[in-house]
C-alpha atoms as a PDB file:
ATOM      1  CA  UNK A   1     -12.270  13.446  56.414  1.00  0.00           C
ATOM      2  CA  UNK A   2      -9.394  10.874  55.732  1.00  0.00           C
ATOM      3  CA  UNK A   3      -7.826  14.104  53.793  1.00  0.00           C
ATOM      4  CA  UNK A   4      -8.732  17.130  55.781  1.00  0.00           C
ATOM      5  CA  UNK A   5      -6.933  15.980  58.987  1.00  0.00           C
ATOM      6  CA  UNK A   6      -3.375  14.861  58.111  1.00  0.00           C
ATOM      7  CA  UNK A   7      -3.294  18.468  55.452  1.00  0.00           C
ATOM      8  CA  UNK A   8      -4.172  20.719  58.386  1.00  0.00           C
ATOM      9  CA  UNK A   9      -2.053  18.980  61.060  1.00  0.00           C
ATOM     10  CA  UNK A  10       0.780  19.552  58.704  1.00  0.00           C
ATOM     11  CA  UNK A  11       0.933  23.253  59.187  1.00  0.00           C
ATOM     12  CA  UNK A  12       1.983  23.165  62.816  1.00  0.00           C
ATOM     13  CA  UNK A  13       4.783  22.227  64.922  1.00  0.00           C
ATOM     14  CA  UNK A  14       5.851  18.625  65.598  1.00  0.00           C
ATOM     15  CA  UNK A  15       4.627  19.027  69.438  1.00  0.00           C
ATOM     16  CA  UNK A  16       1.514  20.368  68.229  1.00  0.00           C
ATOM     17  CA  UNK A  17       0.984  18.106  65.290  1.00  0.00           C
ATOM     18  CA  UNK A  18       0.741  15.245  67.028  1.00  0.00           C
ATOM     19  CA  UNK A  19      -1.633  16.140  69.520  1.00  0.00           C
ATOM     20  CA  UNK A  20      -3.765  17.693  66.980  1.00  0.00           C
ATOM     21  CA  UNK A  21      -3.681  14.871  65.173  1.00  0.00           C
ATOM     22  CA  UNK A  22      -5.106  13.179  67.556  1.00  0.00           C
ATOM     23  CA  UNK A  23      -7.780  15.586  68.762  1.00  0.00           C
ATOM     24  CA  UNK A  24      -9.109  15.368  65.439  1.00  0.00           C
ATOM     25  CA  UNK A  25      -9.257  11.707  64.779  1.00  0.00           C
ATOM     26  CA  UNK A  26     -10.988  11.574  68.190  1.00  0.00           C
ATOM     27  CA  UNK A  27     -13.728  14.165  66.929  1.00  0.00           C
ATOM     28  CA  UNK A  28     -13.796  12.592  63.698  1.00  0.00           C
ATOM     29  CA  UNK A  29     -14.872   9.464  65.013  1.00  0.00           C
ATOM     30  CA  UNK A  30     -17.234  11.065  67.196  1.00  0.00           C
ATOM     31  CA  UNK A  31     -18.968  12.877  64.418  1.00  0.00           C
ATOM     32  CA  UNK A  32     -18.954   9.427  62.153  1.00  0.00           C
ATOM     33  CA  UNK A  33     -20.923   8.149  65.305  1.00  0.00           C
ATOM     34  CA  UNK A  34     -23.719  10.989  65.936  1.00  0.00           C
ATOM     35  CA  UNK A  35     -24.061  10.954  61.813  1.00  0.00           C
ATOM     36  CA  UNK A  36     -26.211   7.962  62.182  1.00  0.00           C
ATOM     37  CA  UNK A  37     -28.422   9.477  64.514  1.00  0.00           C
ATOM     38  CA  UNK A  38     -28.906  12.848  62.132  1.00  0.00           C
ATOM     39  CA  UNK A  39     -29.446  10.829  58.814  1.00  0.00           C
ATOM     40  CA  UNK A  40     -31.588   8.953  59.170  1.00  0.00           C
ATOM     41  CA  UNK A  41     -34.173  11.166  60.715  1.00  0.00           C
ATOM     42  CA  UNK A  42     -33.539  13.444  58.028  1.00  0.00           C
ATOM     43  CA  UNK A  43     -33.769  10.273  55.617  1.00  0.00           C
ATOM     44  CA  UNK A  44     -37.576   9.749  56.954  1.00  0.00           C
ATOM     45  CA  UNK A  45     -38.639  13.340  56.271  1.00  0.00           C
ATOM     46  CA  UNK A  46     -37.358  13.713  52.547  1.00  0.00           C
ATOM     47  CA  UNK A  47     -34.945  10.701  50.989  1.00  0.00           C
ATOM     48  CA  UNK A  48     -32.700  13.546  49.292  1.00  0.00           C
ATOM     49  CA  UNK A  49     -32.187  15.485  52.693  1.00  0.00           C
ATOM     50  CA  UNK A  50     -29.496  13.323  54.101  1.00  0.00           C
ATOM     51  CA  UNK A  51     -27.709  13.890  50.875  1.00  0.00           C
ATOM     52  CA  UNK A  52     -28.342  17.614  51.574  1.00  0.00           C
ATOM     53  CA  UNK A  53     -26.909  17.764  54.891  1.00  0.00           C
ATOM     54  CA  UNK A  54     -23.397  15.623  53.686  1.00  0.00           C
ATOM     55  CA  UNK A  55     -22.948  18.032  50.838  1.00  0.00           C
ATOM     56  CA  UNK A  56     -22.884  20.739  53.243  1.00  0.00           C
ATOM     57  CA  UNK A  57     -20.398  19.437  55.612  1.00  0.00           C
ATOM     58  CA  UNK A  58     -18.372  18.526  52.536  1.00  0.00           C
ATOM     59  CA  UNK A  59     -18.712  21.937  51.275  1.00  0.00           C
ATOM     60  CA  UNK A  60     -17.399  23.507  54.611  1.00  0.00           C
ATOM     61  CA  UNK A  61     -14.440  21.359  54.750  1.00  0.00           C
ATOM     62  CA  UNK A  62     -13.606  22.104  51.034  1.00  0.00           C
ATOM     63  CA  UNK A  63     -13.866  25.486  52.121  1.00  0.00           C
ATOM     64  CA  UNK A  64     -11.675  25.427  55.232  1.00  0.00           C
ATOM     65  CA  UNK A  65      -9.015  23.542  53.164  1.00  0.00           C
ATOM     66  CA  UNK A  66      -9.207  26.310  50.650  1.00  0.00           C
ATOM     67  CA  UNK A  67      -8.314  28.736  53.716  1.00  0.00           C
ATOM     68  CA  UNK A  68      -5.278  27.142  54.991  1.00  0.00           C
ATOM     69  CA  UNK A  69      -2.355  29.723  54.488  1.00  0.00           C
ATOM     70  CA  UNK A  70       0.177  27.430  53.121  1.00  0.00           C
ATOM     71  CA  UNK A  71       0.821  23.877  51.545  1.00  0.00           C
ATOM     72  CA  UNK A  72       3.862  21.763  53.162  1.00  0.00           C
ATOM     73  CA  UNK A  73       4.151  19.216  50.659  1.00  0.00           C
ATOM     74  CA  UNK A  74       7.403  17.870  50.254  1.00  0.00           C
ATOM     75  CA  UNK A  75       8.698  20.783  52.928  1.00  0.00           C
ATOM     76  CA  UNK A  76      11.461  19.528  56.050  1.00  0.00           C
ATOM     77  CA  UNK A  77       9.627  18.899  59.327  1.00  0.00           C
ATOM     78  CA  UNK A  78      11.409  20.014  62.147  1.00  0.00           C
END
């Protein structure tokens, strides 16, 4: 998570950015909230299924990185 939200913020506008930047650290921390009260249900029906779920969110964010149309790396911000 730490990655995924200053790499896609980088791809818009400086107006944008910021407020985007925001937006998702306010989500973020709202997901890292409700996590607790997903895995550990899931933890009392199998002990590998909150392990499970993780690897799935991990594997949609590695995806939606993957689709991001451009690096800015080392690029001039406006």
């Amino acid at each position: 998570m730490f990655l995924l939200v200053p790499l896609t913020s980088e791809i818009y506008p400086t107006l944008c950015r910021t407020l985007g930047y925001g937006y998702a650290s306010g989500v973020g921390r709202i997901g890292a909230f409700l996590s607790g009260f997903v895995l550990f249900p899931l933890f009392f029906i199998s002990k590998y299924l909150p392990f499970l779920a993780v690897f799935c969110i991990i594997s949609g964010s590695v995806f939606a990185c993957y689709k991001l149309p451009y690096d800015t790396t080392n690029k001039y911000l406006d």
